[in-house]
Each structure stands twice: as C-alpha cells, then as structure tokens.
C-alpha atoms as a PDB file:
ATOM      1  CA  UNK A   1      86.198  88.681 -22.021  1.00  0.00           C
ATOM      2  CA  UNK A   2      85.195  88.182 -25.188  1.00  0.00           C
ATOM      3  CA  UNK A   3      85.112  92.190 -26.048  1.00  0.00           C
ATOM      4  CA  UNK A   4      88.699  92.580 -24.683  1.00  0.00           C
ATOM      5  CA  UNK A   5      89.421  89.661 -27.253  1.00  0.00           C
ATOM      6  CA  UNK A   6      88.064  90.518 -30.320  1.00  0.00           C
ATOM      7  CA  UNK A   7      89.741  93.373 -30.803  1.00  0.00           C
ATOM      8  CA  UNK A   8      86.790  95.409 -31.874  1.00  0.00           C
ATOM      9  CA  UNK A   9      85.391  98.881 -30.212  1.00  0.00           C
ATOM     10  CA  UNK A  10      85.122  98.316 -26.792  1.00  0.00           C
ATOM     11  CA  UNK A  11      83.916 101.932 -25.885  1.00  0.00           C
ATOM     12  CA  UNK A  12      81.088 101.867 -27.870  1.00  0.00           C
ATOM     13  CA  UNK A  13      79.130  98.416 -28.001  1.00  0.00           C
ATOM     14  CA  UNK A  14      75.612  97.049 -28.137  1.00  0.00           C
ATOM     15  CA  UNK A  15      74.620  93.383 -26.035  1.00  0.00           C
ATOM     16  CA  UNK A  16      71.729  92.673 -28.633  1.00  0.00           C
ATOM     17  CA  UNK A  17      71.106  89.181 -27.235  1.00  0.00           C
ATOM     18  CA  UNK A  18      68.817  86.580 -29.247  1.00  0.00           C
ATOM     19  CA  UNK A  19      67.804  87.236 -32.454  1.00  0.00           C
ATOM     20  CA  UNK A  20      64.658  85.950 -33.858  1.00  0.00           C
ATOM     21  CA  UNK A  21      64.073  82.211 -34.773  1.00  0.00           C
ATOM     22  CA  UNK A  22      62.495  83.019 -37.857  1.00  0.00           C
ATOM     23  CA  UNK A  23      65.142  82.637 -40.895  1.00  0.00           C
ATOM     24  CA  UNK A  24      63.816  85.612 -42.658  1.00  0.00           C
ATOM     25  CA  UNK A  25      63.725  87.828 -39.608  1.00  0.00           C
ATOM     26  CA  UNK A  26      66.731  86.420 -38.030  1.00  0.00           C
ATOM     27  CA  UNK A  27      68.624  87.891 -41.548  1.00  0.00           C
ATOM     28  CA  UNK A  28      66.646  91.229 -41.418  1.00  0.00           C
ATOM     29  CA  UNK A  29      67.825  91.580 -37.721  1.00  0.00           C
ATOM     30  CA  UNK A  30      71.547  90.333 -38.430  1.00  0.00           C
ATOM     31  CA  UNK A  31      71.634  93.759 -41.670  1.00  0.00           C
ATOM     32  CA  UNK A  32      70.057  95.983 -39.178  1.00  0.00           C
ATOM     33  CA  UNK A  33      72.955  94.985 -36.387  1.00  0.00           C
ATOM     34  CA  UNK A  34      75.790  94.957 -39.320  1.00  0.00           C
ATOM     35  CA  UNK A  35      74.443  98.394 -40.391  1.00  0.00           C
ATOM     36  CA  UNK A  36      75.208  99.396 -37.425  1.00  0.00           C
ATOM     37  CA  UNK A  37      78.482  98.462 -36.883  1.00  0.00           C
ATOM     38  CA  UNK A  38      79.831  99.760 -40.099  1.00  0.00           C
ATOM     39  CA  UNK A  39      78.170 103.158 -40.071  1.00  0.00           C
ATOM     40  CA  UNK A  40      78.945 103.753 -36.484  1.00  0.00           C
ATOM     41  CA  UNK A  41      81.402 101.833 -35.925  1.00  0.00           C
ATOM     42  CA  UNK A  42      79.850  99.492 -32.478  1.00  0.00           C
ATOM     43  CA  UNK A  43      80.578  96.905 -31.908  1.00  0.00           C
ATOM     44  CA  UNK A  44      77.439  94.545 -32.355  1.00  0.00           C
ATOM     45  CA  UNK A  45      77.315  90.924 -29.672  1.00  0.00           C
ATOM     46  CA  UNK A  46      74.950  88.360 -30.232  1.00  0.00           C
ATOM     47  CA  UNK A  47      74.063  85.397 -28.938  1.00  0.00           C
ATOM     48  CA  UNK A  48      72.491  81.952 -29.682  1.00  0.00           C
ATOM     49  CA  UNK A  49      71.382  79.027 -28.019  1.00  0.00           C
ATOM     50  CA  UNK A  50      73.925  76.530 -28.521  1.00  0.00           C
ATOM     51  CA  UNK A  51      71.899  74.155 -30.436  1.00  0.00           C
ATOM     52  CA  UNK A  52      71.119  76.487 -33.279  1.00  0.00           C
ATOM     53  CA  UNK A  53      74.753  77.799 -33.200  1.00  0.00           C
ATOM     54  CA  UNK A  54      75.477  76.185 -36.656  1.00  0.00           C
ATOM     55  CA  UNK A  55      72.759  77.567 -38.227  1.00  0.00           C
ATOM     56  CA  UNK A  56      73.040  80.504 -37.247  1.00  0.00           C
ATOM     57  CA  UNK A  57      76.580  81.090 -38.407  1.00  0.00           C
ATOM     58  CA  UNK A  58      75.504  79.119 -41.591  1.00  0.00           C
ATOM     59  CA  UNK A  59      72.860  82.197 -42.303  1.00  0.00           C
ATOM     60  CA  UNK A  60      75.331  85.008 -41.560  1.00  0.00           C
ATOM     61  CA  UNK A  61      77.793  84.230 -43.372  1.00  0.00           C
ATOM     62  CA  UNK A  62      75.401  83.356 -46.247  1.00  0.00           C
ATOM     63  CA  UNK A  63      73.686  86.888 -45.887  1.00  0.00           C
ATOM     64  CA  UNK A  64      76.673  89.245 -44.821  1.00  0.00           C
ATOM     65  CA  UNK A  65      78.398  91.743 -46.102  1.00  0.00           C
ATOM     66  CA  UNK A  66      81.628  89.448 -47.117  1.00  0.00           C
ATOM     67  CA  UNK A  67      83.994  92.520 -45.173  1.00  0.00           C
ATOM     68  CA  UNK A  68      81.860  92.485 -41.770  1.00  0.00           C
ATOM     69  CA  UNK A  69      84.397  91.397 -39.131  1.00  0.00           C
ATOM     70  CA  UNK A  70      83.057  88.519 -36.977  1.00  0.00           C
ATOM     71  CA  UNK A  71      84.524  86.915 -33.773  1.00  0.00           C
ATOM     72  CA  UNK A  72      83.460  83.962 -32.518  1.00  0.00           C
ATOM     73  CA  UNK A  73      84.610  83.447 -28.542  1.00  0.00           C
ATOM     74  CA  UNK A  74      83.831  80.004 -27.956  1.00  0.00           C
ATOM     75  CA  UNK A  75      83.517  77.592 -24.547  1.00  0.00           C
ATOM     76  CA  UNK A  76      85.199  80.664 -22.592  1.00  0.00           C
ATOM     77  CA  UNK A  77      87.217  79.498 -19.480  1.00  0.00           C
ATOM     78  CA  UNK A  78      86.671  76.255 -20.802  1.00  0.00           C
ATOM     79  CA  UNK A  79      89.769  73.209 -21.869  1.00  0.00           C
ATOM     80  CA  UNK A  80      88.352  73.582 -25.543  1.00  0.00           C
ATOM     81  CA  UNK A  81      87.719  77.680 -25.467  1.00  0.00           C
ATOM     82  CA  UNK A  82      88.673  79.520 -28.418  1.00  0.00           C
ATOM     83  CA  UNK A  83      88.096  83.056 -29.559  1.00  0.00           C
ATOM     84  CA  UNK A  84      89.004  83.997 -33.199  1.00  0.00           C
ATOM     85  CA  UNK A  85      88.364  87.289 -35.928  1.00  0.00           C
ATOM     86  CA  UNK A  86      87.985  86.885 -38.993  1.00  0.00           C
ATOM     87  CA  UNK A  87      86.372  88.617 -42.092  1.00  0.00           C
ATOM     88  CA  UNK A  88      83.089  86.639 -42.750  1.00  0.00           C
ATOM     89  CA  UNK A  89      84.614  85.356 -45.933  1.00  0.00           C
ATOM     90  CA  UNK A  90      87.226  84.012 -44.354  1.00  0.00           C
ATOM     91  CA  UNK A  91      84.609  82.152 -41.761  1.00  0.00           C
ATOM     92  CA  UNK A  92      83.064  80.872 -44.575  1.00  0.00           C
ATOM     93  CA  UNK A  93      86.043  79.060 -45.872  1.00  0.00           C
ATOM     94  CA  UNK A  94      86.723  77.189 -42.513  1.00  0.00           C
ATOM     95  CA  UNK A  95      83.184  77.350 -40.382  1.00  0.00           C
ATOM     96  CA  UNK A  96      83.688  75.547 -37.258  1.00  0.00           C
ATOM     97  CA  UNK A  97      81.981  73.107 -35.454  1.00  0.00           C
ATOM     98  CA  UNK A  98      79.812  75.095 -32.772  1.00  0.00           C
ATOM     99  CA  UNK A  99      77.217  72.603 -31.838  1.00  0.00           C
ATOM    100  CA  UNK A 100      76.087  72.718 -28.614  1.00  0.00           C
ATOM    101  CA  UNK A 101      78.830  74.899 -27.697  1.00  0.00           C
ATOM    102  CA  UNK A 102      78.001  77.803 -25.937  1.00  0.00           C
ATOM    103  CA  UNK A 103      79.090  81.079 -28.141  1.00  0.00           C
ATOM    104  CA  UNK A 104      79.013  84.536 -28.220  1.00  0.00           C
ATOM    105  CA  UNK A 105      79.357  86.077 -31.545  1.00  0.00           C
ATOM    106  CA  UNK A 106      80.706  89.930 -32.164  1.00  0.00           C
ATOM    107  CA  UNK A 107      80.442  92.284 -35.326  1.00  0.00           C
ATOM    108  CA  UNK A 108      82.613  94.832 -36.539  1.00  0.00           C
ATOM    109  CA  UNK A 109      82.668  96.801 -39.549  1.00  0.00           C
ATOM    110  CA  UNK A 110      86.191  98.102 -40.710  1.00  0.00           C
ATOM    111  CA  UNK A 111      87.095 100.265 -43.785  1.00  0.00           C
END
C-alpha cells in the first residue's frame, strides 16, 4: 500500500528492511540506498523500529541529498494513518512526530 501511494517506481523496487543501529553505518547504508535510487531510478523501502523512528528521520534528512524524494506511510489502516512525499528539504522543514509509530519509509530520486 504504501508503494501504490508514494507515487514512486513501482516496477522496479528494493524491500531493504533495517538498517544498521550504528549512526555512522546507518548514514553509509542510507547513500548507498539513495545512490541507488537516483542512478537507477528504484525505488528504495526501509524500515525502522518504531522507537528509533525519530532518529532515524532526524539522520536522513541531516545526511541526504536535499532533492531525494522521501515518503513516509505512517500507522497504515490505522484512525491516525498518513502517507505523504516530499523532497527531504521539505521534511526537514515540518518533521513529524513518528514515535512509536510504526513506519515505512520510501526513496526516490527524480531529475
């Protein structure tokens, strides 16, 4: 559901699941997965457990390429679900409250 949502590739997509704990490697891993989904256009989809959601988002949009699309689908099927795109720039101006909130997070890179 969130695929369909985000708008992004949905023929050609990587599930990448968790990435690591560790700040430095989690930031390595995130460039790696954005790399990707600029120079061949996939669609990257993350996820994190919901207590380190706002950290993690934090560090993205801290280490990102400004441009990289992200959507955040949010409590899915749930009364307080939401699934939004934005640029990460534009996250960064208005980050949400995703504490304990189970999340999936998508990347996208668009020229």
């Amino acid at each position: 559901m969130a695929l369909m949502a985000s708008g992004f590739n949905g023929q050609y997509f990587c599930f990448k699941g968790y990435l690591p704990i560790d700040k430095d490697q989690k930031i390595k891993s995130f460039k790696a997965l954005e790399r990707e989904a600029w120079d061949k256009r996939a669609t990257q989809i993350v996820i994190e457990t919901p207590y380190r959601n706002n950290k993690f988002l934090e560090d993205i949009i801290a280490h990102g390429n400004p441009e990289t699309q992200l959507c955040i689908a949010c409590d899915i099927t749930g009364p307080q679900q939401f699934i939004k795109t934005k640029k990460l720039s534009e996250w960064k101006q208005n980050i949400p409250d995703l504490n304990k909130r189970p999340a999936v997070f998508l990347f996208f890179g668009r020229n």
